[in-house]
Protein backbone atom coordinates (compact mmCIF):
# COMPACT_ATOMS: atom_id res chain seq x y z
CA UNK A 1 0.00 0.00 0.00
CA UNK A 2 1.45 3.45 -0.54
CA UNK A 3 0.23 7.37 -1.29
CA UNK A 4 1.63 10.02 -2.98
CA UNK A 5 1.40 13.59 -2.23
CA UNK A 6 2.12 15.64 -5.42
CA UNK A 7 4.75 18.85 -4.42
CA UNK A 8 4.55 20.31 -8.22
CA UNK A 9 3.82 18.90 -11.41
CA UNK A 10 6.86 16.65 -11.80
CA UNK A 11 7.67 15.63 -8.39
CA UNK A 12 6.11 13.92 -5.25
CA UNK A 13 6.36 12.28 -1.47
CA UNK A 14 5.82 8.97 -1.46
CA UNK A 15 5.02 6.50 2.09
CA UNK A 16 4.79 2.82 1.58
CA UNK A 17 3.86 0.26 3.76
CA UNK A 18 5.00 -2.98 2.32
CA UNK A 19 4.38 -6.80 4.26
CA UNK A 20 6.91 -8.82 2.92
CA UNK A 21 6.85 -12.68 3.80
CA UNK A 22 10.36 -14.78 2.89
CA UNK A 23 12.25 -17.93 3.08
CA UNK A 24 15.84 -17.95 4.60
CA UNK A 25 18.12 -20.80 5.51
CA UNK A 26 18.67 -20.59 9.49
CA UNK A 27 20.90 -23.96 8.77
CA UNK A 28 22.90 -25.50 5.83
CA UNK A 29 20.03 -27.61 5.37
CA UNK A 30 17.26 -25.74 7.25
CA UNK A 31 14.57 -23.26 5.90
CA UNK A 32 12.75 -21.05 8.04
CA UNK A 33 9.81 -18.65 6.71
CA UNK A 34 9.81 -15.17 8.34
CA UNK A 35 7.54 -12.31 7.67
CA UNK A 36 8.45 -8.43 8.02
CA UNK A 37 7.18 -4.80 7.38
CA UNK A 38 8.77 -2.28 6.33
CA UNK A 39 7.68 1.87 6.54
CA UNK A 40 9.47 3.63 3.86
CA UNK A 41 9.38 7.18 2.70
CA UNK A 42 10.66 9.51 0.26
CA UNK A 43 10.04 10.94 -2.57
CA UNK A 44 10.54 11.38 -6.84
CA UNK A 45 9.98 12.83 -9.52
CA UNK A 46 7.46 12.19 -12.92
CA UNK A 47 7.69 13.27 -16.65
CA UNK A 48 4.38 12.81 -18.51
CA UNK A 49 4.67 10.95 -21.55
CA UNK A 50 1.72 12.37 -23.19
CA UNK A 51 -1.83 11.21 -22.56
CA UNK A 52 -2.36 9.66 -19.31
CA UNK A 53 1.24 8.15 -19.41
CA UNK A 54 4.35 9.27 -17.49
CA UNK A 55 7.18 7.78 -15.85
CA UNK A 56 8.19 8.15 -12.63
CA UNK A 57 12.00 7.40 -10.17
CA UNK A 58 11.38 7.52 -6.66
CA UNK A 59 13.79 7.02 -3.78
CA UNK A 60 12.51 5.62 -0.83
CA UNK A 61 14.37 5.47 3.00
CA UNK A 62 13.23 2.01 4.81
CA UNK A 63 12.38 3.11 8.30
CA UNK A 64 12.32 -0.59 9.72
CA UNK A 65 15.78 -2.16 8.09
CA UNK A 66 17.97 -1.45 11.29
CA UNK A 67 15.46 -4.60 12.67
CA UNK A 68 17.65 -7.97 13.44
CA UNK A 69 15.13 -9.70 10.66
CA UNK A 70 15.11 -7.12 8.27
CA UNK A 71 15.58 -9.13 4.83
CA UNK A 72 17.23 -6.33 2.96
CA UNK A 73 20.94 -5.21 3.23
CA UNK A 74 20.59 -1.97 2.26
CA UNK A 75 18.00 0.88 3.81
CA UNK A 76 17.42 2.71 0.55
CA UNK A 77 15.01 1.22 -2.42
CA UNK A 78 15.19 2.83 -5.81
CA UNK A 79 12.10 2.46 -8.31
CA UNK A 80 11.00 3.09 -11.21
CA UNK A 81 8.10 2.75 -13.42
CA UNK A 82 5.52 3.61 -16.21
CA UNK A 83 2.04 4.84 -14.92
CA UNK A 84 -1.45 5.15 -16.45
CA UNK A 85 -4.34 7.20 -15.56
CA UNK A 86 -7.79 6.40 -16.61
């Protein structure tokens, strides 16, 4: 789940709540199923393509990744995308 709160035509703040559930070896022969969620915010920016079409880059700061569990190694996603309005 995430919102978007447009600043100006081309860029934006972005929250995300994401539930992630994941398989990890606790053993050399052991795997254990973990869930986690992570808070992240940030924000991007968006060029229209023309139409209802634009792209978009967002960088987003994961809130919960100092947690012992966390499955990511690194706090900061990058993403980007095509989007389409109807």
């Amino acid at each position: 789940m995430f919102t978007r709160y447009s600043l100006s035509p081309g860029v934006f703040l972005e929250a995300d709540v994401e539930s992630l559930t994941y398989e990890h070896y606790v053993s050399s022969t052991q795997k254990e199923s973990s869930g986690f969620i992570s808070f992240l915010i940030g924000g991007g920016v968006r060029s229209h393509l023309g139409g209802n079409a634009s792209v978009y880059v967002s960088a987003l700061y994961n809130l919960s990744w100092d947690e012992p569990d966390s499955p990511y190694d690194d706090p900061w996603t990058i993403r980007a995308g095509v989007g389409f309005g109807f």
